[in-house]
C-alpha atoms as a PDB file:
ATOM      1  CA  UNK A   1      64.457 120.634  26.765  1.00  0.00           C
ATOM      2  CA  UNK A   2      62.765 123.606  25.101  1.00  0.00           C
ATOM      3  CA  UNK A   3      61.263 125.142  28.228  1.00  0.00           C
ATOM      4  CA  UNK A   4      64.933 125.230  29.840  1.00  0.00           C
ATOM      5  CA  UNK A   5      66.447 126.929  26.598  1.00  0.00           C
ATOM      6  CA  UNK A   6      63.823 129.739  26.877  1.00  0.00           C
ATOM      7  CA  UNK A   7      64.510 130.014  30.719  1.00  0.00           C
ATOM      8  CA  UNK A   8      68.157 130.087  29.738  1.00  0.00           C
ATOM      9  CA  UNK A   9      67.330 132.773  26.996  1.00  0.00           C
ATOM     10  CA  UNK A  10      65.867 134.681  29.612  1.00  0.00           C
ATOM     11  CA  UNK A  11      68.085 134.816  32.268  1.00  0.00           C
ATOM     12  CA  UNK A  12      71.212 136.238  30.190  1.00  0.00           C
ATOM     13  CA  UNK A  13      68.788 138.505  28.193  1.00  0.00           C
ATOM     14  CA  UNK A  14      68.808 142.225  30.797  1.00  0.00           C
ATOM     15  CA  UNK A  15      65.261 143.740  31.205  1.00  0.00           C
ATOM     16  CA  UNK A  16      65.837 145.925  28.859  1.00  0.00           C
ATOM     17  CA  UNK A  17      66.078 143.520  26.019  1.00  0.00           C
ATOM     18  CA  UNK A  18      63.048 141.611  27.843  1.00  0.00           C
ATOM     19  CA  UNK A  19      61.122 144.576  26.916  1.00  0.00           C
ATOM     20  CA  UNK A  20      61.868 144.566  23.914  1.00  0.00           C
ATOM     21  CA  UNK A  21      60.928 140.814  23.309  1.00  0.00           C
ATOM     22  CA  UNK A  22      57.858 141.004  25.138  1.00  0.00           C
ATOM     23  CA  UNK A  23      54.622 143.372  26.105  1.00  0.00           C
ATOM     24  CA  UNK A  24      55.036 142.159  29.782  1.00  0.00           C
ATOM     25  CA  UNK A  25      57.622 140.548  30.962  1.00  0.00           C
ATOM     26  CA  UNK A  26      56.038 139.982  34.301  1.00  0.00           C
ATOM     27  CA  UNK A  27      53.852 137.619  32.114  1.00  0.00           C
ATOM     28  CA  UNK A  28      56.154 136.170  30.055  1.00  0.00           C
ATOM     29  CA  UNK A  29      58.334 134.855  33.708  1.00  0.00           C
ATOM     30  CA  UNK A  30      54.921 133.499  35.208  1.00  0.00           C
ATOM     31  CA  UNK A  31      54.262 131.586  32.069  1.00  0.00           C
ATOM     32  CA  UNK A  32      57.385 130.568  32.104  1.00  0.00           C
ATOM     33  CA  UNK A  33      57.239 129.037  35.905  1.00  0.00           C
ATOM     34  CA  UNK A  34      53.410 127.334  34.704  1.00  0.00           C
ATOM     35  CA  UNK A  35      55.291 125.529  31.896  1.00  0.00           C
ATOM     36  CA  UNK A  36      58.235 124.026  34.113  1.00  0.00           C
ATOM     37  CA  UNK A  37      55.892 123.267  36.833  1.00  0.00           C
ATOM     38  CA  UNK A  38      53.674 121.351  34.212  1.00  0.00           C
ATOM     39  CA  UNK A  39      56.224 119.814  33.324  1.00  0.00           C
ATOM     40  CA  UNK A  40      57.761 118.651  36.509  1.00  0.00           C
ATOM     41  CA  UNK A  41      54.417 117.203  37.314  1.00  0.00           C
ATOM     42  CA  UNK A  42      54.652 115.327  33.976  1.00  0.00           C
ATOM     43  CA  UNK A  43      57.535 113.700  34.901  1.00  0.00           C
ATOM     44  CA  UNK A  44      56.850 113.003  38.050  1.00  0.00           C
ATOM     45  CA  UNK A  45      53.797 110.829  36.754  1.00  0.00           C
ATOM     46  CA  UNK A  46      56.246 109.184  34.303  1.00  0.00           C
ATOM     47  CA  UNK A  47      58.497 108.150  36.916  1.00  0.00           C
ATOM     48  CA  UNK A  48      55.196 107.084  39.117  1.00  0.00           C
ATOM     49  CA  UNK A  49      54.291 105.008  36.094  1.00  0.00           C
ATOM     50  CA  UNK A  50      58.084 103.556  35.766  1.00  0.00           C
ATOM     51  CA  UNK A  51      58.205 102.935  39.377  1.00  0.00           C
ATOM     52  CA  UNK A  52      54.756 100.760  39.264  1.00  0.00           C
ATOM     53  CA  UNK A  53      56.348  98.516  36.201  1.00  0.00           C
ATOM     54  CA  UNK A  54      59.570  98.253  38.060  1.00  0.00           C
ATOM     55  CA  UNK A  55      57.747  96.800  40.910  1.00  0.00           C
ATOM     56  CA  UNK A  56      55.483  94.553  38.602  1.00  0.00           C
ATOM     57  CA  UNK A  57      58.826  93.260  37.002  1.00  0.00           C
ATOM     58  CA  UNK A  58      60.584  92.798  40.250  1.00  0.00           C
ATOM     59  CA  UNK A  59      57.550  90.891  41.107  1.00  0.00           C
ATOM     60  CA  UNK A  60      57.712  88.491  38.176  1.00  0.00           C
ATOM     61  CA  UNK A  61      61.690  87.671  38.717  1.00  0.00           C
ATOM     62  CA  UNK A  62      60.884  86.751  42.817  1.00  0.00           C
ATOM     63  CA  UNK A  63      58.030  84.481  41.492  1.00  0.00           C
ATOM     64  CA  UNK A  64      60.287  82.786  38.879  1.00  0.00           C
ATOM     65  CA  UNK A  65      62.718  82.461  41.711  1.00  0.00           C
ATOM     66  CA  UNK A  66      60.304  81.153  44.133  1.00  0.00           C
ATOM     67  CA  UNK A  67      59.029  78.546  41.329  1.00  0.00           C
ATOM     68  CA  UNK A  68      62.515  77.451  40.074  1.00  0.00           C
ATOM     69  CA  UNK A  69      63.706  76.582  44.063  1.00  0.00           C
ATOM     70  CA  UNK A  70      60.264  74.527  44.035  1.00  0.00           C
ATOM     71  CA  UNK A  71      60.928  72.893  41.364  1.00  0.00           C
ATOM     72  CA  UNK A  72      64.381  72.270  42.493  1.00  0.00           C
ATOM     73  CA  UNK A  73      63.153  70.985  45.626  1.00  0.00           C
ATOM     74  CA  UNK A  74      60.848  68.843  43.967  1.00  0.00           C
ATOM     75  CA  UNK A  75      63.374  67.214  41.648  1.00  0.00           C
ATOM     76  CA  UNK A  76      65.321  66.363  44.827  1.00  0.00           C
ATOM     77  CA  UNK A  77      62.159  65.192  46.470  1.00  0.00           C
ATOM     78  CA  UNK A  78      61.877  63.010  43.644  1.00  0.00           C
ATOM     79  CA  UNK A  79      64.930  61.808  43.581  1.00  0.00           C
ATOM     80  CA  UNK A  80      65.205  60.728  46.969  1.00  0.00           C
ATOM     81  CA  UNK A  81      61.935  58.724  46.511  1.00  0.00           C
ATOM     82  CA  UNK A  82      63.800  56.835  43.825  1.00  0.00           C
ATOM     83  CA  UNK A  83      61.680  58.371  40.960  1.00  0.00           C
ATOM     84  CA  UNK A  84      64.001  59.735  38.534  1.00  0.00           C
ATOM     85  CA  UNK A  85      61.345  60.238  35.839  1.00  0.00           C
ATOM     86  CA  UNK A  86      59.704  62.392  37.797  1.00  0.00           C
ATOM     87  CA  UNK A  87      63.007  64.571  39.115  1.00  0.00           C
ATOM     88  CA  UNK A  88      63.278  64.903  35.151  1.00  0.00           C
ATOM     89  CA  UNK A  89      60.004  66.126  34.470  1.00  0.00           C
ATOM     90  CA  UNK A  90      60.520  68.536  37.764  1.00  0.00           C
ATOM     91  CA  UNK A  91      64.203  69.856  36.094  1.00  0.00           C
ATOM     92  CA  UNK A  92      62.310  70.376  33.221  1.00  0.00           C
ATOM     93  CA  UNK A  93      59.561  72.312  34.560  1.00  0.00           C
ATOM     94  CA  UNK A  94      62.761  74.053  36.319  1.00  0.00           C
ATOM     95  CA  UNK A  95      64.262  75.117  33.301  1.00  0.00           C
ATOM     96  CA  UNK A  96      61.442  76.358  31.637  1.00  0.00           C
ATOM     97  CA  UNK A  97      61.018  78.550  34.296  1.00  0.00           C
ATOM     98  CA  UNK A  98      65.398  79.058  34.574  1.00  0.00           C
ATOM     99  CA  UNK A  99      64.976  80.593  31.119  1.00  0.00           C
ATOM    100  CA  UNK A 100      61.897  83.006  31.939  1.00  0.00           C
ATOM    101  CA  UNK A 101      63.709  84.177  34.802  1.00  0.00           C
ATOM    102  CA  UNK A 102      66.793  85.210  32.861  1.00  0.00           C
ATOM    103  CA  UNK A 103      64.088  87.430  30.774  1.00  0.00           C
ATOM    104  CA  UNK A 104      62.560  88.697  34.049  1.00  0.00           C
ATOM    105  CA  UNK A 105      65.880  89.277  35.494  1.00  0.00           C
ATOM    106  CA  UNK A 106      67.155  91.125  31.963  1.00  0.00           C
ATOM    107  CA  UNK A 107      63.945  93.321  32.256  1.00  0.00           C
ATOM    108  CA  UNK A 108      64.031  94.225  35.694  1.00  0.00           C
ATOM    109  CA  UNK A 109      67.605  95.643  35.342  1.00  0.00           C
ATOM    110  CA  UNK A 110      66.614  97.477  32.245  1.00  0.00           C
ATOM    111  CA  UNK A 111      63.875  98.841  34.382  1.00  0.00           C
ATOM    112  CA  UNK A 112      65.924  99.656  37.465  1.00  0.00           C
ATOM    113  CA  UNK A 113      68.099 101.441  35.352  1.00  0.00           C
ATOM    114  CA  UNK A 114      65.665 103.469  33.617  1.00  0.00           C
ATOM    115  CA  UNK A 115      64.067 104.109  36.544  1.00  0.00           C
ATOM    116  CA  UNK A 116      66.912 105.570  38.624  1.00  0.00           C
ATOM    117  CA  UNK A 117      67.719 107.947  35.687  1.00  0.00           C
ATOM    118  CA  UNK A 118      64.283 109.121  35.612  1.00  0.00           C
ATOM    119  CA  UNK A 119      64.597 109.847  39.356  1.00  0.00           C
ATOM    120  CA  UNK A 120      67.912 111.980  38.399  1.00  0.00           C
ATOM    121  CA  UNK A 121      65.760 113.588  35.998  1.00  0.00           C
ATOM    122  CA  UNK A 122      62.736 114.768  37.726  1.00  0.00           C
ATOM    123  CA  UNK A 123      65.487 115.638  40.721  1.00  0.00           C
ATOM    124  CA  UNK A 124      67.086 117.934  37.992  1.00  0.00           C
ATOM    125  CA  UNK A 125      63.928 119.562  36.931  1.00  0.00           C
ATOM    126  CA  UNK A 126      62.399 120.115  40.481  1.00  0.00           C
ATOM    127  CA  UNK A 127      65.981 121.992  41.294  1.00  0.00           C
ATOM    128  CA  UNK A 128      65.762 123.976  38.123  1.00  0.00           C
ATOM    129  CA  UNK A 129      62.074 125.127  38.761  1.00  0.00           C
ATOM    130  CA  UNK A 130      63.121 126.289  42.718  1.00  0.00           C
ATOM    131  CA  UNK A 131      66.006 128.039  40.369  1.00  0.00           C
ATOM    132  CA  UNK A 132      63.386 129.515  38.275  1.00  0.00           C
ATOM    133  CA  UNK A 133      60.836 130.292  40.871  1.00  0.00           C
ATOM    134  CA  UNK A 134      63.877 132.290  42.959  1.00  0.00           C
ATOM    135  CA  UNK A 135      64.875 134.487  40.214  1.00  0.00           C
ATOM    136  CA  UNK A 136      61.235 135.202  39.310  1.00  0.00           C
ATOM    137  CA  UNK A 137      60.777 137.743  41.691  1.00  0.00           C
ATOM    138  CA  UNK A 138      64.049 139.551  41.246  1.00  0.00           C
ATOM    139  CA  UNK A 139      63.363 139.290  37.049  1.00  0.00           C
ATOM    140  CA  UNK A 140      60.049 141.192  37.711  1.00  0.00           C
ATOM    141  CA  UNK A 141      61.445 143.647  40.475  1.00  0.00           C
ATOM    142  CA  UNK A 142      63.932 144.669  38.136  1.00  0.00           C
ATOM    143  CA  UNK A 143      61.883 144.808  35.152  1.00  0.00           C
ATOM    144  CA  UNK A 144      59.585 147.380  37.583  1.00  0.00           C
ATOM    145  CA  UNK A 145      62.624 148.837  38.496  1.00  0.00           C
ATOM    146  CA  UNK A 146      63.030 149.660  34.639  1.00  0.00           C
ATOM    147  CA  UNK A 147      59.483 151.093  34.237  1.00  0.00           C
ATOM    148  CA  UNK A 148      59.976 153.370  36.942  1.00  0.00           C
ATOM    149  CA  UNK A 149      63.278 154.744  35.999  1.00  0.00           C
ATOM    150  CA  UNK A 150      61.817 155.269  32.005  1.00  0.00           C
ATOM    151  CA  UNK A 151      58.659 156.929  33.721  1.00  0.00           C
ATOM    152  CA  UNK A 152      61.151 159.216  35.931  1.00  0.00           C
ATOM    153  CA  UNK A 153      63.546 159.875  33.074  1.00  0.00           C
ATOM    154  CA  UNK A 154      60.082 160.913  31.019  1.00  0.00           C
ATOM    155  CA  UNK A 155      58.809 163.140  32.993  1.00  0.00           C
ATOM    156  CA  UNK A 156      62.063 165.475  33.511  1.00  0.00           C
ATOM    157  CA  UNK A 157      63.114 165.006  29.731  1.00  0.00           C
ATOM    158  CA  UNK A 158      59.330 165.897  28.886  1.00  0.00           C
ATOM    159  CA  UNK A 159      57.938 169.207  26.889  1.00  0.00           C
ATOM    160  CA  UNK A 160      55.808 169.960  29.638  1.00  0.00           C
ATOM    161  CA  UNK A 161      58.066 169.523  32.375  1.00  0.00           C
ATOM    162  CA  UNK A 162      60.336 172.122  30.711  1.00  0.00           C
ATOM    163  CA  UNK A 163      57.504 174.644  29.956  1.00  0.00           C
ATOM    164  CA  UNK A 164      56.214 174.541  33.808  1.00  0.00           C
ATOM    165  CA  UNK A 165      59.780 175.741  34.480  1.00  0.00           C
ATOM    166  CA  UNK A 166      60.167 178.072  31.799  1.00  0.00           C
ATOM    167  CA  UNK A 167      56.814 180.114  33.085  1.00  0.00           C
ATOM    168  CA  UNK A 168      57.873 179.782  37.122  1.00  0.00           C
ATOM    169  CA  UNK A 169      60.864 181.695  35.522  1.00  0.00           C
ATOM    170  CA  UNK A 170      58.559 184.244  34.123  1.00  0.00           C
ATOM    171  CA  UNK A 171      56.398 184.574  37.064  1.00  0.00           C
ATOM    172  CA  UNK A 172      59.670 185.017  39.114  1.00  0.00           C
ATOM    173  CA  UNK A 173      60.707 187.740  36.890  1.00  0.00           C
ATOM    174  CA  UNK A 174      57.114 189.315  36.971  1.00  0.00           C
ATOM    175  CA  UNK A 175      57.593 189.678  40.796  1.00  0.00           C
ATOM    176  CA  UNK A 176      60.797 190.818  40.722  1.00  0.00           C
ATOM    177  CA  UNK A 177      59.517 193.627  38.684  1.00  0.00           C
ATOM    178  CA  UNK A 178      56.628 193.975  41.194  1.00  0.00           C
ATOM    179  CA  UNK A 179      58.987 194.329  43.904  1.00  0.00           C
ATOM    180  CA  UNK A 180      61.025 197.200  42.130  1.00  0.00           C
ATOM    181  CA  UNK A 181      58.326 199.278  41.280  1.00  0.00           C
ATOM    182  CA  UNK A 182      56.945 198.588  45.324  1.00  0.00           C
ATOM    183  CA  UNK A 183      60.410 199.717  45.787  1.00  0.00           C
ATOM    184  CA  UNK A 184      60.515 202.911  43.602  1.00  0.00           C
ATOM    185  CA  UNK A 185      57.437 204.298  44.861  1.00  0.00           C
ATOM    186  CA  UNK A 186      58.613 203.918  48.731  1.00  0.00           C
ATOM    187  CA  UNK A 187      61.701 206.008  47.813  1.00  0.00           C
ATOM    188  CA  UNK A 188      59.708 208.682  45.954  1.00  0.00           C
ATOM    189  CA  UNK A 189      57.322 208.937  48.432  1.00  0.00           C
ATOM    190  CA  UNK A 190      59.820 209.385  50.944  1.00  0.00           C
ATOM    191  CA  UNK A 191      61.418 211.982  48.947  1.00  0.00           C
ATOM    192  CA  UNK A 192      58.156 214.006  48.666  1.00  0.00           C
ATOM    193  CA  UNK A 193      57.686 213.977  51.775  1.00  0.00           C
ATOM    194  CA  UNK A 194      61.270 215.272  52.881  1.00  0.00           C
ATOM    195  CA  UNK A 195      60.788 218.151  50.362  1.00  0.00           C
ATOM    196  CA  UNK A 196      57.134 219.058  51.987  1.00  0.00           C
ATOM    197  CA  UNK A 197      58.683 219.427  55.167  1.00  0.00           C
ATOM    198  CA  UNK A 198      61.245 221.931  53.620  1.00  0.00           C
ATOM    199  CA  UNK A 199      58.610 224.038  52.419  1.00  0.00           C
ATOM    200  CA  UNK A 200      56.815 223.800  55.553  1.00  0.00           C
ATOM    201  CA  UNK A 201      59.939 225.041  57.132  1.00  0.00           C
ATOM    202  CA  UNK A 202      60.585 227.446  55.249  1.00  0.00           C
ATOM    203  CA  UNK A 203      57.034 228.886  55.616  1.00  0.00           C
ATOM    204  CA  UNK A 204      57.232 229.005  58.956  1.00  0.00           C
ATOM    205  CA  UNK A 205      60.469 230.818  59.022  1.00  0.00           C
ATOM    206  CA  UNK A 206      59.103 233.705  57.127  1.00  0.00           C
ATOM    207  CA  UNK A 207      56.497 234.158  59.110  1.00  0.00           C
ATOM    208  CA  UNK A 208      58.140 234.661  62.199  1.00  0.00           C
ATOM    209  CA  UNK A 209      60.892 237.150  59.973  1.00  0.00           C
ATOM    210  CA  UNK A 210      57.294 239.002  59.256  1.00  0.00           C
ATOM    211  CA  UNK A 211      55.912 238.986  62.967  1.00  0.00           C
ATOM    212  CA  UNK A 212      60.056 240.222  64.164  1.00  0.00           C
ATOM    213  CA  UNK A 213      60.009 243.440  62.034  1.00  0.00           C
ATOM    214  CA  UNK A 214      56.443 244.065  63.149  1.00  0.00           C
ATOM    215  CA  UNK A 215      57.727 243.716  66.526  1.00  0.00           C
ATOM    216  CA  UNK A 216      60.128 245.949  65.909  1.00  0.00           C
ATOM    217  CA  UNK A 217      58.620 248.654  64.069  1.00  0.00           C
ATOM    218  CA  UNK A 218      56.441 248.922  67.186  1.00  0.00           C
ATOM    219  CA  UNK A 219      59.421 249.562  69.331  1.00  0.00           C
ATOM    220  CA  UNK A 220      61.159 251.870  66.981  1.00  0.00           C
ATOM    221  CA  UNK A 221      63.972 249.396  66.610  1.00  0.00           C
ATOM    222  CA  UNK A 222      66.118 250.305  63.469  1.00  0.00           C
END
């Protein structure tokens, strides 16, 4: 059936080729499911109907049985009475009916066969759609699987992704540079500082050289 060779087609095909065959696959596997189910419910009417005219026919051959043992019965009635004209005209009634029932009989078994291969059938069918409906969900989780690994793969293969690193590299280097110059303007404050206190030093020490020779021009100390 058609609907089985496109569930077959899209089994073997990966999700990537489903894809590429259609806009959403998610779609394409539910529609899929609606047409077997549709379909298993039309055959399950068929055989419905089948079953009804099997029962009609098997119907028909237990009448034509019942009547031809009546009008066997009959004949022997008849023939026990001592009426053999009417036993004949009860065979013949009898084999009218004798050759009917070989048509009912031919029927029915037609029917009964039919019948049991349309049961096969729809058994068939109703195990392919449980088939269908249990790979349906792992068809569309990996076809979501797919979407989320092309959306990942996007994003880090993307222009932008690449320029937000390329200017976190710049601002790195920015504050790097910060940093140094922070740096360099500790140290040379730290150096001016050392040098003030030389001066300072040295300041002092003159000034107490000054107030010693006062001291000791006072005294008369050569």
């Amino acid at each position: 059936m058609a609907i089985f060779e496109r569930l077959s087609d899209l089994l073997k095909a990966n999700v990537n080729d489903m894809l590429d065959k259609a806009e959403d696959p998610e779609k394409m596997v539910k529609q899929i499911i609606i047409d077997m189910e549709a379909q298993v419910n039309s055959a399950t009417q068929a055989l419905g109907a089948a079953m009804g005219s099997e029962k009609q026919a098997l119907k028909q051959l237990e009448s034509a049985k019942a009547a031809s043992e009546d009008w066997s019965k009959k004949a022997k009635t008849a023939l026990l009475a001592g009426n053999e004209e009417l036993a004949k005209k009860a065979l013949a009634q009898k084999t009218s009916v004798d050759g009917d029932l070989v048509q009912f009989q031919a029927a029915y078994d037609s029917m009964s066969m039919q019948v049991g291969q349309l049961k096969d059938q729809v058994r068939q069918l109703k195990s392919k759609l449980e088939e269908a409906r249990m790979k349906q969900n792992m068809l569309i989780a990996r076809s979501k699987m797919a979407d989320a690994q092309k959306s990942v793969s996007t994003s880090l293969n993307s222009t932008d992704s690449t320029s937000a690193f390329t200017k976190l590299d710049k601002m790195e280097q920015k504050v790097n540079a910060k940093e140094a110059e922070a740096q360099a303007f500790t140290e040379m404050a730290g150096e001016n500082t050392s040098l003030e206190d030389e001066f300072e030093a040295l300041e002092q020490t003159s000034a107490v050289d000054d107030e010693l020779a006062k001291l000791k021009a006072e005294l008369g100390i050569a």
